[in-house]
Protein backbone atom coordinates (compact mmCIF):
# COMPACT_ATOMS: atom_id res chain seq x y z
CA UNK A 1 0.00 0.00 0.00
CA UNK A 2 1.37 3.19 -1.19
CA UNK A 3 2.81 5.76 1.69
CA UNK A 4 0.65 9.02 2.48
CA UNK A 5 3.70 11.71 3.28
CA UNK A 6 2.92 15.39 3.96
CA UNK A 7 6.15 18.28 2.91
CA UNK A 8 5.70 21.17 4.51
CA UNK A 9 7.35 23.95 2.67
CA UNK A 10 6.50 22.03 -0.74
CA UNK A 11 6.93 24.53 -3.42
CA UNK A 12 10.91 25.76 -1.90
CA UNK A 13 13.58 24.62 -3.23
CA UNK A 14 14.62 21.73 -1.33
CA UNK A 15 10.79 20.33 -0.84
CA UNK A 16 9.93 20.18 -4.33
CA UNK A 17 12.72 18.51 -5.27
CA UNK A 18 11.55 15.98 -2.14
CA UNK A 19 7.92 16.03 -3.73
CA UNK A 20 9.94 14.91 -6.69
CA UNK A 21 11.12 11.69 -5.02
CA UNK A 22 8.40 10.93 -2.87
CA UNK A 23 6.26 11.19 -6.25
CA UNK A 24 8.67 9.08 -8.12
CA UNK A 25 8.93 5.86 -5.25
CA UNK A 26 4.76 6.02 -5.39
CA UNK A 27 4.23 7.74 -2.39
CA UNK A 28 0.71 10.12 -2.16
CA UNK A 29 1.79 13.50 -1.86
CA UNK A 30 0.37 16.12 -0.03
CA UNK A 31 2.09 19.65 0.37
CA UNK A 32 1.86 22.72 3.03
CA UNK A 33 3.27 25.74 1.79
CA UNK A 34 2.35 30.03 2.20
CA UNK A 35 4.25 30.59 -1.17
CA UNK A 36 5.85 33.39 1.13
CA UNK A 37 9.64 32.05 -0.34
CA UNK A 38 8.38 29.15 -2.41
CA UNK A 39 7.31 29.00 -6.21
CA UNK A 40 3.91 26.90 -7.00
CA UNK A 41 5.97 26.66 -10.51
CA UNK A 42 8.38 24.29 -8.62
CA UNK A 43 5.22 21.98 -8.81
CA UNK A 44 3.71 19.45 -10.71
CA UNK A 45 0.59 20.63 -12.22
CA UNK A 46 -2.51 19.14 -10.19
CA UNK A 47 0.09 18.69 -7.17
CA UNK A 48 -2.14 18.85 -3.55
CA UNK A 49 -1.15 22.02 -2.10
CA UNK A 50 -2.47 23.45 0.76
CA UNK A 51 -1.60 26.84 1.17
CA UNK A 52 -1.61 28.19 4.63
CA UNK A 53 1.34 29.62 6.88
CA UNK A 54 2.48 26.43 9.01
CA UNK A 55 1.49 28.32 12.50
CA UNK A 56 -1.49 28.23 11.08
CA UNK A 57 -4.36 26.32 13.68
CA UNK A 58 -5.59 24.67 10.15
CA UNK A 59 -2.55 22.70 10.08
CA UNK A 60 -4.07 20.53 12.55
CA UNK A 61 -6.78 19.75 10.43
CA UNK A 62 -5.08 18.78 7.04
CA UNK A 63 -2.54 16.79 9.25
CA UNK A 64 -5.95 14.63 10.52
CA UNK A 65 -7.75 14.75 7.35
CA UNK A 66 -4.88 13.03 5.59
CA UNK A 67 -3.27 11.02 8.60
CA UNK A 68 0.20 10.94 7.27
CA UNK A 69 2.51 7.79 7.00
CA UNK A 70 5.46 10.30 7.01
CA UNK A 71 5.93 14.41 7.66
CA UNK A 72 8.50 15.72 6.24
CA UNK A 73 9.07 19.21 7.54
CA UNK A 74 10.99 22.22 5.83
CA UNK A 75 8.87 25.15 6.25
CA UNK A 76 10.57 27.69 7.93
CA UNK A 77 12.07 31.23 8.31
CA UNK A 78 15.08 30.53 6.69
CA UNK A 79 17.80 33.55 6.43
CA UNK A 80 19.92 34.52 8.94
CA UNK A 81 20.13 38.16 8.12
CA UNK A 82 16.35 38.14 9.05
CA UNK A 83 16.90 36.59 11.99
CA UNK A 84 19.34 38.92 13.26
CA UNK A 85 16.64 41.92 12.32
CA UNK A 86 13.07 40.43 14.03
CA UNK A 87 14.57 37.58 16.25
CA UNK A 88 11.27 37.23 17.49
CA UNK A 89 9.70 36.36 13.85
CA UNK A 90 12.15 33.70 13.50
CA UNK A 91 11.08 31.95 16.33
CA UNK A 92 7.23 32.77 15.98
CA UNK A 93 7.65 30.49 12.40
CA UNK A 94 10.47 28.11 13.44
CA UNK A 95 9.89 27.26 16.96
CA UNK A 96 5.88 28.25 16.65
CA UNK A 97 4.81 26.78 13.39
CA UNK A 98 6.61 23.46 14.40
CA UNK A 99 4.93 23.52 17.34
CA UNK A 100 1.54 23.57 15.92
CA UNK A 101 2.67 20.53 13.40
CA UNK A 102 3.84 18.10 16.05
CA UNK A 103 0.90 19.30 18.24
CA UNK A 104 -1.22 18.00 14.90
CA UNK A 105 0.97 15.01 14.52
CA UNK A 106 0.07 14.39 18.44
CA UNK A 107 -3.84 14.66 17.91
CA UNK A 108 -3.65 11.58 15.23
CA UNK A 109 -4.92 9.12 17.90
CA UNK A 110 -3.63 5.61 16.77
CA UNK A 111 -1.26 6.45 13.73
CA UNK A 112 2.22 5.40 13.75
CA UNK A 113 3.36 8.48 12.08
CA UNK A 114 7.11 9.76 11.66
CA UNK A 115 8.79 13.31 11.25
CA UNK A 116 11.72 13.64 9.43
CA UNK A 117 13.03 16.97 10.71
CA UNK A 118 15.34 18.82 8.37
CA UNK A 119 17.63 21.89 9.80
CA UNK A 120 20.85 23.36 9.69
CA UNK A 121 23.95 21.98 10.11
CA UNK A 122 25.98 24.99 9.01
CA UNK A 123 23.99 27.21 11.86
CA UNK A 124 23.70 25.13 14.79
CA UNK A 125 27.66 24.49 15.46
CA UNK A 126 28.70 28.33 15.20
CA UNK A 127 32.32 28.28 14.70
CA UNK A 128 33.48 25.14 15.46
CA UNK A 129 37.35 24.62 16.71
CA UNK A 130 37.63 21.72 14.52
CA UNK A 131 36.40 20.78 11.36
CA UNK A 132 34.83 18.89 9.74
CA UNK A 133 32.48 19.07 12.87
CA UNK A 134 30.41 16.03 13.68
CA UNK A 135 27.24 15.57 15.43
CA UNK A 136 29.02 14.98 19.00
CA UNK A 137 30.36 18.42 19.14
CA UNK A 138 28.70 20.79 21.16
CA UNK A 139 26.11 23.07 19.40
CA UNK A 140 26.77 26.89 19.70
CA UNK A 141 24.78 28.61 17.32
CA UNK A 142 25.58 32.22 16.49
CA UNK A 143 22.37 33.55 15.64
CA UNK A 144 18.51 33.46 16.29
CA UNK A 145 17.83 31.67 13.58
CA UNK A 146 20.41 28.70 14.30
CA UNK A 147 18.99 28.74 17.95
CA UNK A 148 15.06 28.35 16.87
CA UNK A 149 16.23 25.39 14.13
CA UNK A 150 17.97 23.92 17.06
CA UNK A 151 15.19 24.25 19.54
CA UNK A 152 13.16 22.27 17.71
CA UNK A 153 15.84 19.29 18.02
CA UNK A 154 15.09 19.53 21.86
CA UNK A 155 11.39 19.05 21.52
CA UNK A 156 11.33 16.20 19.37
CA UNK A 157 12.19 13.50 22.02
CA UNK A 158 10.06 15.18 24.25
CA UNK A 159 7.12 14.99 21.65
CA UNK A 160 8.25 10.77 21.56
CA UNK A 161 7.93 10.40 25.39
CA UNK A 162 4.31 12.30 24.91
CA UNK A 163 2.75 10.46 22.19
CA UNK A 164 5.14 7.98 20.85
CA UNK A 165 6.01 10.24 17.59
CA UNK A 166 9.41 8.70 16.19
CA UNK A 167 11.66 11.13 13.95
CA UNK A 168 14.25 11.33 12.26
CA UNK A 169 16.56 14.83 12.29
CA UNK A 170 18.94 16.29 9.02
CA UNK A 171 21.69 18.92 9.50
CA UNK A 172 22.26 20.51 6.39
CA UNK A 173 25.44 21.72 4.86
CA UNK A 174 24.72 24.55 2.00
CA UNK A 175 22.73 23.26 -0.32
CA UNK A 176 23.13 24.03 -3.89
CA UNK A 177 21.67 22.91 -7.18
CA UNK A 178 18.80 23.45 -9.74
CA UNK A 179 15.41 25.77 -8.32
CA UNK A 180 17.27 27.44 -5.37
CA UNK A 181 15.90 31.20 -5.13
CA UNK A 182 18.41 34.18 -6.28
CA UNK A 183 16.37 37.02 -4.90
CA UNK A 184 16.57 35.95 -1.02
CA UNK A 185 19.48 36.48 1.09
CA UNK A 186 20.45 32.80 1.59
CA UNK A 187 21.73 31.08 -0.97
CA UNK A 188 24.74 32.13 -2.74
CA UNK A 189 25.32 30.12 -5.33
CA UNK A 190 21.68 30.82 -6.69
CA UNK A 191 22.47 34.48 -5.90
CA UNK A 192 26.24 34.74 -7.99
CA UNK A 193 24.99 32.34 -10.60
CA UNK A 194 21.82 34.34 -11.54
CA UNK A 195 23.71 37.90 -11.32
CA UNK A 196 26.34 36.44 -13.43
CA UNK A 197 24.18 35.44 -16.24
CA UNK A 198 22.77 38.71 -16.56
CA UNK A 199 25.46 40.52 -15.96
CA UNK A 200 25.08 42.46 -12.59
CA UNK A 201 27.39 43.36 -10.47
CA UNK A 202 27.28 41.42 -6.92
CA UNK A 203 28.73 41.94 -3.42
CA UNK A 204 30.64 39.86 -0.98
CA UNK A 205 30.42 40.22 2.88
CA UNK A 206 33.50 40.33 4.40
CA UNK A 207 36.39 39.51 2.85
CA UNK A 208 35.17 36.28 1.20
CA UNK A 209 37.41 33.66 3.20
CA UNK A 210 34.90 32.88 4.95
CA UNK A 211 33.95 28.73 4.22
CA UNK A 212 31.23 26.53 3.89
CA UNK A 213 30.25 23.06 2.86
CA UNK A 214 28.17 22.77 -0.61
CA UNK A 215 26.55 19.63 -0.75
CA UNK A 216 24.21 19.05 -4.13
CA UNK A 217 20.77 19.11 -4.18
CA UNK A 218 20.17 15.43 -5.50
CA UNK A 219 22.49 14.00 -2.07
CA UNK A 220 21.02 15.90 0.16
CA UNK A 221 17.38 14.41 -1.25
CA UNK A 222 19.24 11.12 -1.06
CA UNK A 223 19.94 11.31 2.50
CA UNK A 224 16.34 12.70 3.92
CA UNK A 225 14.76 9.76 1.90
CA UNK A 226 17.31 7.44 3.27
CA UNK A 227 16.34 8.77 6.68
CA UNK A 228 12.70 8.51 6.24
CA UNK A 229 13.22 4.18 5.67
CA UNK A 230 15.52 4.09 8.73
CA UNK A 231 14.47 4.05 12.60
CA UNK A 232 17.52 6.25 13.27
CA UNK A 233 17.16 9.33 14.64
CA UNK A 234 20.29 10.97 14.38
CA UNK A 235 20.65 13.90 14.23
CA UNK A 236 22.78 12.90 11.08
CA UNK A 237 24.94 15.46 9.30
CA UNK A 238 24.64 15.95 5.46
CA UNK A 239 27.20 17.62 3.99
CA UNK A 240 30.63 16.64 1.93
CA UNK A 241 33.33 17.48 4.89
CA UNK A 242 34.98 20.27 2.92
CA UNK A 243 34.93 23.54 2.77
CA UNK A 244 35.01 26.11 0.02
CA UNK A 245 35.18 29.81 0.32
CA UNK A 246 32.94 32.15 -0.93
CA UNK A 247 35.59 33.58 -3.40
CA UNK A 248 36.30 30.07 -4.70
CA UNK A 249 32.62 29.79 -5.29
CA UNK A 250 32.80 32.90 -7.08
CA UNK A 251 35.99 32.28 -9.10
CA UNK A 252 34.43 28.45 -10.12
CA UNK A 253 30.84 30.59 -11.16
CA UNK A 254 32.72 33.21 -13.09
CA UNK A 255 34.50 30.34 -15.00
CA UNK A 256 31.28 28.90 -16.03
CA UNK A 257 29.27 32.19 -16.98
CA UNK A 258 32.06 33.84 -18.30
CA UNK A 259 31.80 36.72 -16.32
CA UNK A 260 34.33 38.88 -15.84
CA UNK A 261 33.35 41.42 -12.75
CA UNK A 262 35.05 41.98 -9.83
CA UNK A 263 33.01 41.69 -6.92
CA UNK A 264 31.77 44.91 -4.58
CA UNK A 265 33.17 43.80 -1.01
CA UNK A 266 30.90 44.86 1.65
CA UNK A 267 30.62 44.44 5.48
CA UNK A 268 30.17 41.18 7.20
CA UNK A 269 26.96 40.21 8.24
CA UNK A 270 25.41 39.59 11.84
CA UNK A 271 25.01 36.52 12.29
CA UNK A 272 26.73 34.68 9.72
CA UNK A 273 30.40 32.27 10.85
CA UNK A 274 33.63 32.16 9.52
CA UNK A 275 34.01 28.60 8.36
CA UNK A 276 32.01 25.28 8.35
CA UNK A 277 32.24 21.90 7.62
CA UNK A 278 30.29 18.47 8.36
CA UNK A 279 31.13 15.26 9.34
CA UNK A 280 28.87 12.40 7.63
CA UNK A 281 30.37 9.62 9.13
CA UNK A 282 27.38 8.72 10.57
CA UNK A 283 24.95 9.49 7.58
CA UNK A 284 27.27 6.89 6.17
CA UNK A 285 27.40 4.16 8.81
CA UNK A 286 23.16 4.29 10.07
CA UNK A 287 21.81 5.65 6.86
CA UNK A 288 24.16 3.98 3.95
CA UNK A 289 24.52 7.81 2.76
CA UNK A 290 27.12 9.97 1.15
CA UNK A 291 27.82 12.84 -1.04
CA UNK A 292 28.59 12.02 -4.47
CA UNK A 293 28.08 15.01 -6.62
CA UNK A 294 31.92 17.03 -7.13
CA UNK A 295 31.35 20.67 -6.60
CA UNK A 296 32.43 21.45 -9.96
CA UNK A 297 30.34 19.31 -11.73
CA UNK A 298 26.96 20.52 -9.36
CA UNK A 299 27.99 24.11 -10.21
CA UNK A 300 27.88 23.36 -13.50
CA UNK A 301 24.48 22.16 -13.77
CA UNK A 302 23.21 24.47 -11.54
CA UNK A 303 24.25 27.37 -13.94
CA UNK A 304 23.04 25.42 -17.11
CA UNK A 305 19.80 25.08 -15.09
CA UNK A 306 19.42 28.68 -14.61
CA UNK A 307 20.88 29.55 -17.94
CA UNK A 308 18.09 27.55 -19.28
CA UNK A 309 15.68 29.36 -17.09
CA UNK A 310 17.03 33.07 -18.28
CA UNK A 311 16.47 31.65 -22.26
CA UNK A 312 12.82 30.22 -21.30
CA UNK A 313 11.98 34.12 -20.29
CA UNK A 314 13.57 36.01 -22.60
């Protein structure tokens, strides 16, 4: 019998490319999603979207409506600059809105659901002494928004000694690839690609040494699908253990758009760290998961992707 699994944050860019998957193994799909940073074009026509704002009390409803084999949830507030500006916003949608879905995954009296949590790796170890940092390193996050992703973490075996609700939790690395959104603050791959191609000139904060772990799209769908057949809970790191800086990043997009700028440098920003890494050791040992996608190569088809994207509009 075919799987019922619920995405929140369906139409972003990591969630559609779930709704991809889940679609693809012959699961029934159902999707939560405000559309407030996500793209209903990121959907396949006819897809079951509800749209509503995951604090929403409706949430409860849908969740007992469908009674969901699996709840996969990515809805959040999701940049740090906007963290560090309305701290309290950030954890009205993050902490709040998760709230209200495992307080809806609580009312399904009977149903042996599980929640695949999926956060941020990069955020919740702040600057780490060591890297590649693993998941038995102390979590220091540096900003609001890596301390209401992290809260969350704490609830969740909480939520299992209250009603029973098994989960499963993802620490991202940066994620790259194909749909990402250039117009946010997070995201900078998405951001350089899509200024390259049309030519605009484009900042970095600080003095772009700063480093970070890029782990492709496809893996990272790999591993939350991986985590979704396992009764693991982690939390499990997904990420490739090496870090690039943000003018390597820059130099390797350049190379592939031809572009030929120099970057504006500007100011750091609140919030963000100097240099991160992850550890998927144990991705690899519980969950039979690793990276496989060379940053090169990902970059590459991520700026074909949004090449093709600039030719369908013009």
């Amino acid at each position: 019998m075919p799987k019922t699994s619920l995405v929140t944050g369906a139409a972003g860019f990591v969630g559609s490319h779930l709704v991809d998957r889940l679609l693809a193994e012959g699961h029934n799909v159902i999707g939560i999603d405000d559309l407030s940073s996500g793209d209903i074009n990121n959907l396949p026509d006819g897809f079951d979207l509800y749209k509503m704002d995951i604090r929403d009390p409706q949430v409860k409803q849908v969740v007992s409506e469908i009674k969901p084999d699996l709840i996969f949830h990515l809805a959040a507030q999701i940049s740090v600059a906007v963290s560090a500006r309305e701290p309290q916003f950030d954890a009205e949608v993050n902490i709040g809105g998760a709230l209200n879905l495992l307080e809806a995954a609580r009312a399904i009296s009977g149903k042996d659901a599980k929640l695949i949590y999926v956060t941020s790796g990069g955020t919740a170890y702040g600057d780490p002494e060591l890297i590649p940092v693993s998941e038995s390193v102390a979590v220091r996050p540096l900003s609001p928004y890596g301390a209401s992703k992290l809260a969350v973490e704490i609830y969740l075996p909480i939520y299992r000694k209250l009603c029973g609700l098994s989960y499963s939790i993802i620490r991202l690395a940066n994620v790259y690839g194909p749909r990402q959104n250039p117009h946010g603050e997070a995201g900078v791959v998405a951001i350089f690609a899509k200024a390259m191609l049309e030519g605009r000139s484009l900042k970095i904060f600080g003095d772009g040494k700063d480093q970070r772990d890029y782990v492709f799209i496809g893996d990272v769908i790999d591993a939350i699908f991986k985590a979704s057949e396992s009764e693991r809970s982690g939390p499990f790191n997904v990420g490739t253990g090496i870090g690039t800086s943000t003018n390597q990043i820059f130099t390797i997009l350049a190379s592939h758009c031809g572009y030929t700028k120099l970057p504006v440098k500007a100011p750091p920003r609140a919030g963000d760290i100097s240099r991160i890494s992850l550890d998927s050791s144990r991705a690899a040992e519980e969950l039979g998961w690793i990276s496989k996608m060379p940053l090169e190569e990902g970059l590459k088809i991520t700026v074909e992707w949004f090449g093709s994207e600039e030719s369908d509009e013009s």
